[in-house]
C-alpha atoms as a PDB file:
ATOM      1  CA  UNK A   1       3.513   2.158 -14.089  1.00  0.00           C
ATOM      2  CA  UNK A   2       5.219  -0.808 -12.931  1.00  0.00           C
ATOM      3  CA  UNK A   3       3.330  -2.486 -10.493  1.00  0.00           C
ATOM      4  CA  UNK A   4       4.793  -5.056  -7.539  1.00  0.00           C
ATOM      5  CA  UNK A   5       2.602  -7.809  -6.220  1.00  0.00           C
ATOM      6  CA  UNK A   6       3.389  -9.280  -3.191  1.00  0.00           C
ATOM      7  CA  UNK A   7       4.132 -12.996  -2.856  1.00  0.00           C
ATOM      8  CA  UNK A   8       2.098 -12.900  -0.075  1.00  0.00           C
ATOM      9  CA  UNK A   9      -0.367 -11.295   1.808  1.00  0.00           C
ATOM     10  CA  UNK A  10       0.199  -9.280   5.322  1.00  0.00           C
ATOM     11  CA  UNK A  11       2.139  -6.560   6.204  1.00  0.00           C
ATOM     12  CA  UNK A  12       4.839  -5.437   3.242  1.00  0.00           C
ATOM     13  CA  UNK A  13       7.881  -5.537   6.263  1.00  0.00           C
ATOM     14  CA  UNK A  14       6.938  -9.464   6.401  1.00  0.00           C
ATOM     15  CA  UNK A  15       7.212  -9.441   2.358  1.00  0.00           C
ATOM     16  CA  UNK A  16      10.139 -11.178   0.866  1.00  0.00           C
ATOM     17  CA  UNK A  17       9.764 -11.549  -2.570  1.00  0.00           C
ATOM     18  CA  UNK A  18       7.301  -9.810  -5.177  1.00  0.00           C
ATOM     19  CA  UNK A  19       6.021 -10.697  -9.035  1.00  0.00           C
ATOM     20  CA  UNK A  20       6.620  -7.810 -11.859  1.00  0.00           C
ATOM     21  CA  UNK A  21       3.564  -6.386 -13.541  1.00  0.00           C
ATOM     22  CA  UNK A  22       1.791  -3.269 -15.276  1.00  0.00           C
ATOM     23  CA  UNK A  23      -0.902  -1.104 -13.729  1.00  0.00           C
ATOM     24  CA  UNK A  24      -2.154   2.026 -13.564  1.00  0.00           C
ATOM     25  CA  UNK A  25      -5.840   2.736 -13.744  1.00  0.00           C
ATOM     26  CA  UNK A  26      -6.003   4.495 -17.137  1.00  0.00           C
ATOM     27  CA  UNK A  27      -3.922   1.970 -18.396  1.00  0.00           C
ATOM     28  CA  UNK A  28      -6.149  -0.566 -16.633  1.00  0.00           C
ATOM     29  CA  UNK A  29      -8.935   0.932 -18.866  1.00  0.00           C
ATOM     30  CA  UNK A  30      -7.129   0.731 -22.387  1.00  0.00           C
ATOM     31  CA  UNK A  31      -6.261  -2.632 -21.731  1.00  0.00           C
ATOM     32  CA  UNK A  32     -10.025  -3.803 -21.352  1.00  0.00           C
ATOM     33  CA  UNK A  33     -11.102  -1.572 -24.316  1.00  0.00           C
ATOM     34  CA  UNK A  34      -8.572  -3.016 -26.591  1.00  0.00           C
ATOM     35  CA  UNK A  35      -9.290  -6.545 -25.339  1.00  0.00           C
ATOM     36  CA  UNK A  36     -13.041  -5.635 -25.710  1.00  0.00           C
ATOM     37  CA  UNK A  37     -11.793  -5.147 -29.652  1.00  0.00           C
ATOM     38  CA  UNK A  38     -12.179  -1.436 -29.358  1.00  0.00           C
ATOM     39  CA  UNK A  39      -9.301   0.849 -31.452  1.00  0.00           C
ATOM     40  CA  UNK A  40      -7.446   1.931 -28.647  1.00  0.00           C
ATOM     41  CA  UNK A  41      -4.597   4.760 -28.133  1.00  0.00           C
ATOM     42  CA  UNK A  42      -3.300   5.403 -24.783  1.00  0.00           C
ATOM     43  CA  UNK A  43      -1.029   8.663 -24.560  1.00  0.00           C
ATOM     44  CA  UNK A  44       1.612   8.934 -21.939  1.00  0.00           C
ATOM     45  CA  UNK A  45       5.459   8.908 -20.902  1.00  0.00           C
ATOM     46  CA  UNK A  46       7.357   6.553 -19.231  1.00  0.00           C
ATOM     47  CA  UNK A  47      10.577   6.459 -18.588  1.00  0.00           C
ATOM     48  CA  UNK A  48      13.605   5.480 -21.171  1.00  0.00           C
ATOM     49  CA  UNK A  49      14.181   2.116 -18.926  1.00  0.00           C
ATOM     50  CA  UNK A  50      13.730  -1.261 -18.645  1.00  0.00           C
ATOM     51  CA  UNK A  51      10.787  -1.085 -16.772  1.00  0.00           C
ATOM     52  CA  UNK A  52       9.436   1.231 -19.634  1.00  0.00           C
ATOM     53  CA  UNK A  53      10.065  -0.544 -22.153  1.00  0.00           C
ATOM     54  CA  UNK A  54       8.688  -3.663 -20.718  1.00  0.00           C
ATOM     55  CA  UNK A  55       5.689  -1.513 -20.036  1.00  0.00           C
ATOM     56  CA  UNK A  56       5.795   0.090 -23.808  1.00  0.00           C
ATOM     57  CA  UNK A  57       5.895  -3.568 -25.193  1.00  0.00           C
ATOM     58  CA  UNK A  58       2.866  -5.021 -22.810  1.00  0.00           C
ATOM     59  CA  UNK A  59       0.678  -2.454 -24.192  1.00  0.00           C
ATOM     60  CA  UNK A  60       1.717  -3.265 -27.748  1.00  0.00           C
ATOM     61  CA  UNK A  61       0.992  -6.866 -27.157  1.00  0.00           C
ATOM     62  CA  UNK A  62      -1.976  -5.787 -25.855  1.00  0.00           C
ATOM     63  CA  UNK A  63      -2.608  -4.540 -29.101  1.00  0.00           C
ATOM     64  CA  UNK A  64      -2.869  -0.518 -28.039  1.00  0.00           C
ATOM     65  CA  UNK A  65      -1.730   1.831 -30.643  1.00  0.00           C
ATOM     66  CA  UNK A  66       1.160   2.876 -28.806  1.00  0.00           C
ATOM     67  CA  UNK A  67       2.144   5.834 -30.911  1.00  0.00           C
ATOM     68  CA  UNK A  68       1.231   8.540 -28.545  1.00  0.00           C
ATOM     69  CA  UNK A  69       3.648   6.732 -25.678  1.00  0.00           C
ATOM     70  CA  UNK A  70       6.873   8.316 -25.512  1.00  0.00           C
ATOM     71  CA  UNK A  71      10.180   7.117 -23.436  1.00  0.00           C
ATOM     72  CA  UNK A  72      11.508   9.908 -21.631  1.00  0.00           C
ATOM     73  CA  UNK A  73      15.512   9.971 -20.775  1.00  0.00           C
ATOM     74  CA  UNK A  74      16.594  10.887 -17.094  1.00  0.00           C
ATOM     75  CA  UNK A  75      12.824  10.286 -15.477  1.00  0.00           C
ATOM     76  CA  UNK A  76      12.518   6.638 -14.138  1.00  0.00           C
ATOM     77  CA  UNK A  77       9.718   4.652 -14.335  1.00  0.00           C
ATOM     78  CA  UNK A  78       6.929   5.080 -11.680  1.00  0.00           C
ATOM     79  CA  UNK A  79       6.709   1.988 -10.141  1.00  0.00           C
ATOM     80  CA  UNK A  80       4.148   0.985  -7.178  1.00  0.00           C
ATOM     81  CA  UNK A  81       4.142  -1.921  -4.382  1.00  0.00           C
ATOM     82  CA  UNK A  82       1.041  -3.446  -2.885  1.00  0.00           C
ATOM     83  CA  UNK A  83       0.178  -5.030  -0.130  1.00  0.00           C
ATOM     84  CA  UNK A  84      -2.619  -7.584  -0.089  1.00  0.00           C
ATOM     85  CA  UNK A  85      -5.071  -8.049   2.572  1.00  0.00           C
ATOM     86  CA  UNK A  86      -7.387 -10.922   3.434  1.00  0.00           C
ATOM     87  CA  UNK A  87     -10.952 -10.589   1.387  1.00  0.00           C
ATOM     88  CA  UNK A  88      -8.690  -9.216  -1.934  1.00  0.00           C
ATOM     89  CA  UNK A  89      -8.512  -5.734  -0.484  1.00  0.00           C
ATOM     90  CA  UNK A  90      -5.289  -4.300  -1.220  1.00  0.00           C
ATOM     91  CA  UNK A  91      -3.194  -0.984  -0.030  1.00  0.00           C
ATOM     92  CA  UNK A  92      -0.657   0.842  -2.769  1.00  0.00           C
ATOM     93  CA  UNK A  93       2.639   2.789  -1.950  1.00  0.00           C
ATOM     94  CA  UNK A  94       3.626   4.674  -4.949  1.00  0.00           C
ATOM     95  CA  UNK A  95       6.885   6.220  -6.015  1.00  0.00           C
ATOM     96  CA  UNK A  96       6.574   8.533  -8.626  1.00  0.00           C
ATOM     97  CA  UNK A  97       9.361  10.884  -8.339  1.00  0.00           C
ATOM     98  CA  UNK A  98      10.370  12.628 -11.511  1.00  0.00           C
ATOM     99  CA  UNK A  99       7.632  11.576 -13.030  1.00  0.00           C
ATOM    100  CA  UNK A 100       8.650  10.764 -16.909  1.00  0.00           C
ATOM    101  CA  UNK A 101       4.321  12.618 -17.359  1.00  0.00           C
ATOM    102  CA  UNK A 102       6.379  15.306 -15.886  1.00  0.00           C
ATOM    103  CA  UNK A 103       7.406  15.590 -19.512  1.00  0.00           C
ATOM    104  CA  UNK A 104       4.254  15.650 -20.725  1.00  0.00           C
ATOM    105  CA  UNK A 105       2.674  19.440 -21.500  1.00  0.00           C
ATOM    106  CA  UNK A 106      -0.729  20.456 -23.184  1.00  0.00           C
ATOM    107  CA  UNK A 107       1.062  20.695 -26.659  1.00  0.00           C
ATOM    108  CA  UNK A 108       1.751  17.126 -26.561  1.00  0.00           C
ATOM    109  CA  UNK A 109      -1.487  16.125 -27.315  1.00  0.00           C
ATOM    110  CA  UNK A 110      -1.690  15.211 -31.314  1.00  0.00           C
ATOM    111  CA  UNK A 111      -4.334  16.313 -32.678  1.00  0.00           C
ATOM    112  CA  UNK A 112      -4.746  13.741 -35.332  1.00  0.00           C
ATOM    113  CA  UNK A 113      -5.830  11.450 -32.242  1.00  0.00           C
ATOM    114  CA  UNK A 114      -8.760  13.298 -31.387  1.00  0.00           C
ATOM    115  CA  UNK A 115      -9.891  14.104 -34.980  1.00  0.00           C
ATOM    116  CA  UNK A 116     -10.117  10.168 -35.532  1.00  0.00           C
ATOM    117  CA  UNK A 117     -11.405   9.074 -32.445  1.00  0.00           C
ATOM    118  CA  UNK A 118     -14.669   8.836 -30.824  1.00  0.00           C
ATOM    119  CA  UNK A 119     -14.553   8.665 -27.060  1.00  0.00           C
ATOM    120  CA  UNK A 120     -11.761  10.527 -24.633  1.00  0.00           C
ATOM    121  CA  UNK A 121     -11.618   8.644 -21.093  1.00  0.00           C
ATOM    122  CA  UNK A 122     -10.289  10.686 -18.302  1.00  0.00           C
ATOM    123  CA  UNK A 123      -9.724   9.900 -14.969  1.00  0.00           C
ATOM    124  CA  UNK A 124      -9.126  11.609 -11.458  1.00  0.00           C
ATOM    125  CA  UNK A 125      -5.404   9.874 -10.972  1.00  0.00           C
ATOM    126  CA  UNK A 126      -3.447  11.568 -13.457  1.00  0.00           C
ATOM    127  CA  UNK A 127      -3.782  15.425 -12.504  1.00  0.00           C
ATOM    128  CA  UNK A 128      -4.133  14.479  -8.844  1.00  0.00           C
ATOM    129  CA  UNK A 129      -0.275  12.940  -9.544  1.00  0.00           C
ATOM    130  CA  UNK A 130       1.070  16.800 -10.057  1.00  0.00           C
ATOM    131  CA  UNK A 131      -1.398  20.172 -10.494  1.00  0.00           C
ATOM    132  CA  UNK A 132       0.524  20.868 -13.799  1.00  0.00           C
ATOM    133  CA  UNK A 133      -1.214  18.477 -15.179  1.00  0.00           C
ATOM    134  CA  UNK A 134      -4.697  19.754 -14.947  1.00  0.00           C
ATOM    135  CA  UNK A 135      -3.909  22.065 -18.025  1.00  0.00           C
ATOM    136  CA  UNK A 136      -3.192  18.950 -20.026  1.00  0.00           C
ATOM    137  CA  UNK A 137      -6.608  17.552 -19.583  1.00  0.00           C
ATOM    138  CA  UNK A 138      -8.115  20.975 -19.840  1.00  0.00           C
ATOM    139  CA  UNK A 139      -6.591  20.756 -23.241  1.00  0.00           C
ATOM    140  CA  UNK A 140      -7.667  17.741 -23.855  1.00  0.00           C
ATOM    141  CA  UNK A 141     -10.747  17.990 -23.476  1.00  0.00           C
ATOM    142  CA  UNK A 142     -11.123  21.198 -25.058  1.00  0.00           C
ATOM    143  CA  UNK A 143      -9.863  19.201 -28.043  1.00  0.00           C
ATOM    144  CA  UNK A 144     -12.368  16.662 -27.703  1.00  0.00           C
ATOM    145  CA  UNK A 145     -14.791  19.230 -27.981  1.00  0.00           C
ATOM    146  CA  UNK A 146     -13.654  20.507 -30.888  1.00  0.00           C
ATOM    147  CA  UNK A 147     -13.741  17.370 -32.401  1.00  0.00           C
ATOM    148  CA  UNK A 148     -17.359  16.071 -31.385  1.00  0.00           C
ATOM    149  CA  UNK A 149     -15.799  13.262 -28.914  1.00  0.00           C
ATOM    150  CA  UNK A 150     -18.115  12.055 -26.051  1.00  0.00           C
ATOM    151  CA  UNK A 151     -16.352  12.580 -22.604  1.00  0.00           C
ATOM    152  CA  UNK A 152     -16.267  10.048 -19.865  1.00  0.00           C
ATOM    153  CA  UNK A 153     -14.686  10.663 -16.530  1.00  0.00           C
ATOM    154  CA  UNK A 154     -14.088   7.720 -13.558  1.00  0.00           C
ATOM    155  CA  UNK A 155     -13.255  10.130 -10.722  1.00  0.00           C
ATOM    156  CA  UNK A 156     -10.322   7.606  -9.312  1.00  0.00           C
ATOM    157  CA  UNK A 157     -10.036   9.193  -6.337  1.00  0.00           C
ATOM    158  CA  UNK A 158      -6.982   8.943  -4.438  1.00  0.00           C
ATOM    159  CA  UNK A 159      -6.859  11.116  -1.528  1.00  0.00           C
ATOM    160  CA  UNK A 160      -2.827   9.969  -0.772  1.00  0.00           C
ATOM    161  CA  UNK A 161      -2.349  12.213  -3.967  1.00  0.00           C
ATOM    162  CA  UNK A 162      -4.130  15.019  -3.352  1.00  0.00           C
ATOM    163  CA  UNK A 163      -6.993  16.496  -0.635  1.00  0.00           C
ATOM    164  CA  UNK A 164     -10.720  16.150  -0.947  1.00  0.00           C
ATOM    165  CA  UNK A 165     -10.639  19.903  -1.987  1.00  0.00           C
ATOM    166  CA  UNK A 166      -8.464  19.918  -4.593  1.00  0.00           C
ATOM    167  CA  UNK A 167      -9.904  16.497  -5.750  1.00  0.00           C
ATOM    168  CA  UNK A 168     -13.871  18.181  -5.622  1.00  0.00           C
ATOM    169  CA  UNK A 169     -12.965  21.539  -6.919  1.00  0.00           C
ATOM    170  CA  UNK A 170     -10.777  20.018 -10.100  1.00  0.00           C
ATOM    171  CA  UNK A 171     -13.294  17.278 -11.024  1.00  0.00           C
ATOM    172  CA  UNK A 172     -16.534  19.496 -10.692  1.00  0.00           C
ATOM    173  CA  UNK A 173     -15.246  22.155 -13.110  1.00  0.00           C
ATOM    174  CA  UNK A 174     -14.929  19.522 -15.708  1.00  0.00           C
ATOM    175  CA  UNK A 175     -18.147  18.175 -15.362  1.00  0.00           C
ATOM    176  CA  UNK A 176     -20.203  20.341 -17.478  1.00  0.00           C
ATOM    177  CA  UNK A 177     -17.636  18.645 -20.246  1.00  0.00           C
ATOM    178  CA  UNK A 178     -18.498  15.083 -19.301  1.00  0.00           C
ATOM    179  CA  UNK A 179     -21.184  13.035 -21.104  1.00  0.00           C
ATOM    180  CA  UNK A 180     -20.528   9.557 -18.732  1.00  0.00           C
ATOM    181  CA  UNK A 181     -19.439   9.647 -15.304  1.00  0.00           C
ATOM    182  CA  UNK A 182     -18.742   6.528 -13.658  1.00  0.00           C
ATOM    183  CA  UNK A 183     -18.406   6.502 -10.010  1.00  0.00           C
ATOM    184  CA  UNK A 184     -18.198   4.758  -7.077  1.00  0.00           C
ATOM    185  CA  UNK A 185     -20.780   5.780  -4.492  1.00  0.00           C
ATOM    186  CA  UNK A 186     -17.800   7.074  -1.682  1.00  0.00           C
ATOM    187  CA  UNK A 187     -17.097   9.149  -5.096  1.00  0.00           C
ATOM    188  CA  UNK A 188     -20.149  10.738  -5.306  1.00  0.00           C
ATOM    189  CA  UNK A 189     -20.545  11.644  -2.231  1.00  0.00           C
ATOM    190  CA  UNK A 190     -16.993  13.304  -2.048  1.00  0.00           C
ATOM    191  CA  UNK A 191     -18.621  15.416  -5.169  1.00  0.00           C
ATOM    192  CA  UNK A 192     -22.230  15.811  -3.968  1.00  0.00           C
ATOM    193  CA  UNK A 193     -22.201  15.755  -0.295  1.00  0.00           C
ATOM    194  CA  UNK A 194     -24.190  12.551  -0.265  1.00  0.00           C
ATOM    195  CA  UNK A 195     -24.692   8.858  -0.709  1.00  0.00           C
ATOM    196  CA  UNK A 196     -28.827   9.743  -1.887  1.00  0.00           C
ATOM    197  CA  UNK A 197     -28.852   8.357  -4.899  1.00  0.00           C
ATOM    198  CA  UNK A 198     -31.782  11.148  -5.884  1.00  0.00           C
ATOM    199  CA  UNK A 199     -29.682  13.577  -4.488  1.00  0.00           C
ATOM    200  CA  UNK A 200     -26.667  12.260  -6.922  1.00  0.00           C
ATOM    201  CA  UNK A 201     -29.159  12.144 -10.161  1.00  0.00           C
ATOM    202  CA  UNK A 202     -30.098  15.669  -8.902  1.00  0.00           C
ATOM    203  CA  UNK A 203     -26.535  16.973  -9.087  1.00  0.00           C
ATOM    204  CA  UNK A 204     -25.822  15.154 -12.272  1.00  0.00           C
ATOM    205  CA  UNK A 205     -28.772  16.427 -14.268  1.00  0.00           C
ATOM    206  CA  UNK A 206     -27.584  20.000 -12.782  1.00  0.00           C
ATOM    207  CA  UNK A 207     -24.094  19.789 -15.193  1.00  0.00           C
ATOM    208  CA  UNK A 208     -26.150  18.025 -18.282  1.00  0.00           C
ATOM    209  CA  UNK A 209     -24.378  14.238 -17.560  1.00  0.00           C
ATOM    210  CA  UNK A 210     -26.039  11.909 -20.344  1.00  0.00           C
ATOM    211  CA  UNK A 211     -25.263   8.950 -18.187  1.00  0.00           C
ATOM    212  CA  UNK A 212     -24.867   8.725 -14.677  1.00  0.00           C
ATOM    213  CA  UNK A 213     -22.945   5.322 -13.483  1.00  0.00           C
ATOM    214  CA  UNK A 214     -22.987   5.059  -9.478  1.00  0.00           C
ATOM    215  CA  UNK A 215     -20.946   1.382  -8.951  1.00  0.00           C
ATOM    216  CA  UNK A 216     -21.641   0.055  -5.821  1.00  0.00           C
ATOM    217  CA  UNK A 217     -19.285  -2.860  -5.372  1.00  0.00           C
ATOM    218  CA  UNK A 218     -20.744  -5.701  -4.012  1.00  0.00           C
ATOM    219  CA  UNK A 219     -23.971  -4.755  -4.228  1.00  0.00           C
ATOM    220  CA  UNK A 220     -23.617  -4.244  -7.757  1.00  0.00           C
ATOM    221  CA  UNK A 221     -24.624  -1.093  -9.644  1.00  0.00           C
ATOM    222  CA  UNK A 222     -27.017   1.756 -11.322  1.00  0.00           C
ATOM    223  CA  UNK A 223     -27.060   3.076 -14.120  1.00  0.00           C
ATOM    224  CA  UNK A 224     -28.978   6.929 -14.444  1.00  0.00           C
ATOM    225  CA  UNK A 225     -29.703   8.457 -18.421  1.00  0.00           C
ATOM    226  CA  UNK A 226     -33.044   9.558 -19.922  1.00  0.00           C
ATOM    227  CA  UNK A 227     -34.850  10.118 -16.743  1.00  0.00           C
ATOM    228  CA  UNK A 228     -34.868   6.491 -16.107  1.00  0.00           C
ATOM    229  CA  UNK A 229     -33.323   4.867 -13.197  1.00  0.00           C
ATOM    230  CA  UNK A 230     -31.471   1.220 -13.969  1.00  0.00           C
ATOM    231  CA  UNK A 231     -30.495  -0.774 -10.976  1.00  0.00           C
ATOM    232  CA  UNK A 232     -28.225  -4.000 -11.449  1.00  0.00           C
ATOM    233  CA  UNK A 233     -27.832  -6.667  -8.518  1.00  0.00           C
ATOM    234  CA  UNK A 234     -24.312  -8.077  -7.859  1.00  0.00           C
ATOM    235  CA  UNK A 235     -23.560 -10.837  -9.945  1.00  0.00           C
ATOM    236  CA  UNK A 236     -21.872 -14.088  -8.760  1.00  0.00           C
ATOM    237  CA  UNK A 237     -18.377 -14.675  -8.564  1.00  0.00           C
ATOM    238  CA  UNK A 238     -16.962 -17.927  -7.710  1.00  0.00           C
ATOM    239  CA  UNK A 239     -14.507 -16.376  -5.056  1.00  0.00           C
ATOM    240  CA  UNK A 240     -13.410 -12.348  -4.640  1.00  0.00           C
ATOM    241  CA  UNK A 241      -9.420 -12.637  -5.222  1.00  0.00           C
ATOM    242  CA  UNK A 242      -8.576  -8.951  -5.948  1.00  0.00           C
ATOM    243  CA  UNK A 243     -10.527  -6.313  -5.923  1.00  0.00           C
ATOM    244  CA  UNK A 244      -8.110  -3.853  -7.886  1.00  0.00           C
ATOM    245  CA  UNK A 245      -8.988  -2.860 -11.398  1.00  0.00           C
ATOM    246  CA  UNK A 246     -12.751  -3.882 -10.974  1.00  0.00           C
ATOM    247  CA  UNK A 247     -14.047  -0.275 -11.810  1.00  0.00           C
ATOM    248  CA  UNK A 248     -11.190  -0.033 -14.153  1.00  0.00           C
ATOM    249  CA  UNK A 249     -13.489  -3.169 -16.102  1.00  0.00           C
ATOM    250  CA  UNK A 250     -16.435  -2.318 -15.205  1.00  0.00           C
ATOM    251  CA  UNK A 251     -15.437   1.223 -16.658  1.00  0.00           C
ATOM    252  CA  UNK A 252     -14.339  -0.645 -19.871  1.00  0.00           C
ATOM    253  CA  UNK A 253     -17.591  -2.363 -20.225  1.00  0.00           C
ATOM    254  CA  UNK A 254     -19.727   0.220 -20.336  1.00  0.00           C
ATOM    255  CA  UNK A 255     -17.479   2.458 -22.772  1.00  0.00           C
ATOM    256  CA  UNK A 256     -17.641  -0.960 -24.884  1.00  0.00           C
ATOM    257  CA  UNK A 257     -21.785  -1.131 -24.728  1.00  0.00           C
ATOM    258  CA  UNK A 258     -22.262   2.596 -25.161  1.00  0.00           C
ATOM    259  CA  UNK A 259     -20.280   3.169 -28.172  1.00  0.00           C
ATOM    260  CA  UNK A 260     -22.351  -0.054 -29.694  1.00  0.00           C
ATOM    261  CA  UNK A 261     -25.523   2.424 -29.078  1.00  0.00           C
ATOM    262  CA  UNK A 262     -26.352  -0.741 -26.622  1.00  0.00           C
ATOM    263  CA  UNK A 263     -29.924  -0.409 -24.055  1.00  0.00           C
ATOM    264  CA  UNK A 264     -29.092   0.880 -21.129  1.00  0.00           C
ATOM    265  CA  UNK A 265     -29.598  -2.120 -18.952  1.00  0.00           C
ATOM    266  CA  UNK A 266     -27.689  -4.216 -21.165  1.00  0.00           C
ATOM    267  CA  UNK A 267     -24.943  -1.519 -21.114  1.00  0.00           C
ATOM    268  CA  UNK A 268     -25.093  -1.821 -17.268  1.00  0.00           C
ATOM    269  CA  UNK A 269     -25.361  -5.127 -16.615  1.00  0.00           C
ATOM    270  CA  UNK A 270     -22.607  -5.852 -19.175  1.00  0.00           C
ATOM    271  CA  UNK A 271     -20.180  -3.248 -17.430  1.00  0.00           C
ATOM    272  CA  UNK A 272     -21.074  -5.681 -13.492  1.00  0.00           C
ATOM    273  CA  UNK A 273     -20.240  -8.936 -15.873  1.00  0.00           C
ATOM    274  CA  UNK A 274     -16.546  -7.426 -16.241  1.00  0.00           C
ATOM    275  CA  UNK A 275     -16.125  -6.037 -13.137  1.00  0.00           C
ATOM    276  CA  UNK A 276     -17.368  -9.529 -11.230  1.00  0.00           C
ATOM    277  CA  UNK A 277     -14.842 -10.988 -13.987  1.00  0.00           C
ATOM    278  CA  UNK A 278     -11.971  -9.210 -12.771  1.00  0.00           C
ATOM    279  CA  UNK A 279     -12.014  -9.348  -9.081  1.00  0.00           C
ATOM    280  CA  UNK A 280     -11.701 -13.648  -9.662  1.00  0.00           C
ATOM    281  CA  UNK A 281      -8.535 -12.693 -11.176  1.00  0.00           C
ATOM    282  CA  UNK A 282      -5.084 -11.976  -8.986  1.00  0.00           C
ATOM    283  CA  UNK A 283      -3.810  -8.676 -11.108  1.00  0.00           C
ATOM    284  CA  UNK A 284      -4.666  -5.078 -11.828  1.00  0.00           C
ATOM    285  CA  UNK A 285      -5.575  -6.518 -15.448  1.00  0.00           C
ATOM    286  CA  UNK A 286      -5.283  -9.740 -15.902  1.00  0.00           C
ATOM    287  CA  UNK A 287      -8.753 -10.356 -15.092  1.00  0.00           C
ATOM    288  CA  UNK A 288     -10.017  -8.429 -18.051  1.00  0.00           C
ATOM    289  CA  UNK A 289     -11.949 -10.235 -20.678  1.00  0.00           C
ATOM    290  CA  UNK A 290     -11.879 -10.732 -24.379  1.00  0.00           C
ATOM    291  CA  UNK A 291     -14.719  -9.840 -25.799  1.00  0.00           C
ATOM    292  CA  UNK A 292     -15.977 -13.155 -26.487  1.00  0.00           C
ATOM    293  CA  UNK A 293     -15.514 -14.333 -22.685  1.00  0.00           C
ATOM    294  CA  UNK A 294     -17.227 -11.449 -21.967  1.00  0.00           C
ATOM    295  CA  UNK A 295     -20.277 -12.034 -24.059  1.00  0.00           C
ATOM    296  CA  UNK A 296     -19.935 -15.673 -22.701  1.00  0.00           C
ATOM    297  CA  UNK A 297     -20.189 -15.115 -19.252  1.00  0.00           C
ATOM    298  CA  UNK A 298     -23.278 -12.406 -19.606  1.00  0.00           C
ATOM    299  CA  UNK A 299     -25.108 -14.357 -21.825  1.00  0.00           C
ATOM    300  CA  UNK A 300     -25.110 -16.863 -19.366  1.00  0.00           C
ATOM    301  CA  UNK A 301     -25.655 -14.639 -16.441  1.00  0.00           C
ATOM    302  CA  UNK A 302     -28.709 -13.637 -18.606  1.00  0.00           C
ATOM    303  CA  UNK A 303     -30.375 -17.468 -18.433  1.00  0.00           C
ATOM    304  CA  UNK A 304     -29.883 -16.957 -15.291  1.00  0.00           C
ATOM    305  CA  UNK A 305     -32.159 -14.087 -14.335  1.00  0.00           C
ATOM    306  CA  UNK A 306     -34.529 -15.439 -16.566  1.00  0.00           C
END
């Protein structure tokens, strides 16, 4: 979607003037895996516009195999304003009405795509947009099944969509499905019923998760697979400009260190690296790394701790 960043912060009714950009939290993920040097597709619709082609021709810049990205007649654009606090903490009115995903239906989904890929990423914002379009990721996955793909799911909740319910009850019956969840503690606890991080491995050994990821923001992050527990400490930032899209990199990371067959410690502390990356970056994705800025900035981090 077409995101709109304020020129400044404070209220939006005090907000004069705002910068053009892309977002969107799957998107947000493709980016950093294609920038990561991973072979990317991204499928969606958006709409047959200017604001969707200038979306359709970021992502091809971005280099994301764009194939699977349709522009839809008569469905604008979703587009999204935020409003930018003090301390990088934002707030996001969307407008999404007729939806060009609207479009979108479970035999959309090429199955080509899944027979040469290796990894399908879902996320909680897409079928929280409109209940239809649970089916299509029931599909989806049930393709990715088919075709041997590992799973990974960053529960994006956001409850302006749709209730805590309908949020628990979808995201739980995929679950058995998922090999990597990634999610923020508030996340897990909307899923579990707590912030007990034995409590959490407890639940996530109960549907067969490979890899538990519970991000904890500042405080940094743990990583749960093999009966092991791996913790990872904040790492420094020179200065916290926008917190948006930090799971979205930190998400990216690990996808990037666990299709490598990375440790994983150095999958977990590689995910922080991005995610502290991003948040010294104004932008839902312009903070993401390359991969060699990446590798940079953990090898260094890695001195560090020594």
């Amino acid at each position: 979607m077409i995101t709109f960043d304020p020129s400044v912060s404070g209220p939006l009714r005090f907000v004069d003037s705002f910068k053009k950009k892309v977002g969107g939290a799957e998107l947000n993920i493709a980016i950093g895996c294609a920038r990561l040097g991973l072979q990317t597709t991204f499928l969606s619709r958006i709409g047959d516009d200017e604001f969707g082609r200038f979306i359709y021709n970021f992502l091809r810049g971005e280099g994301i195999d764009v194939s699977e990205v349709k522009l839809v007649k008569d469905h604008p654009t979703s587009l999204n304003f935020k409003e930018l606090r003090e301390g990088g903490f934002s707030e996001t009115y969307y407008y999404r009405y007729k939806s060009p995903t609207l479009t979108l239906t479970p035999s959309s989904l090429n199955e080509d795509v899944f027979r040469k890929s290796r990894l399908l990423h879902i996320s909680g914002v897409f079928p929280s947009i409109n209940s239809r379009n649970i089916g299509i990721i029931d599909a989806a996955i049930q393709l990715a099944k088919k075709h041997k793909l590992k799973i990974s799911l960053d529960p994006n909740i956001r409850l302006k969509l749709w209730s805590e319910k309908k949020a628990k009850d979808t995201l739980l019956r995929w679950l058995p499905e998922v090999d990597y969840l990634l999610a923020g503690i508030d996340e897990a606890e909307l899923l579990f019923g707590t912030q007990d991080v034995d409590q959490i491995i407890y639940n996530a050994k109960r549907y067969a998760i490979s890899h538990l990821f519970i991000k904890l923001g500042e405080k940094g992050a743990k990583l749960w697979t093999n009966e092991q527990l791996y913790t990872c400490d904040s790492i420094h930032t020179t200065k916290v400009v926008d917190v948006v899209g930090a799971g979205d990199g930190f998400g990216a990371g690990a996808i990037y260190g666990l299709l490598h067959d990375w440790e994983p410690e150095k999958v977990l502390k590689f995910a922080n690296t991005i995610g502290a990356m991003v948040v010294e970056v104004y932008g839902d994705n312009e903070g993401l790394p390359y991969l060699d800025e990446a590798i940079s900035r953990f090898e260094n981090r890695k001195k560090i701790d020594r």
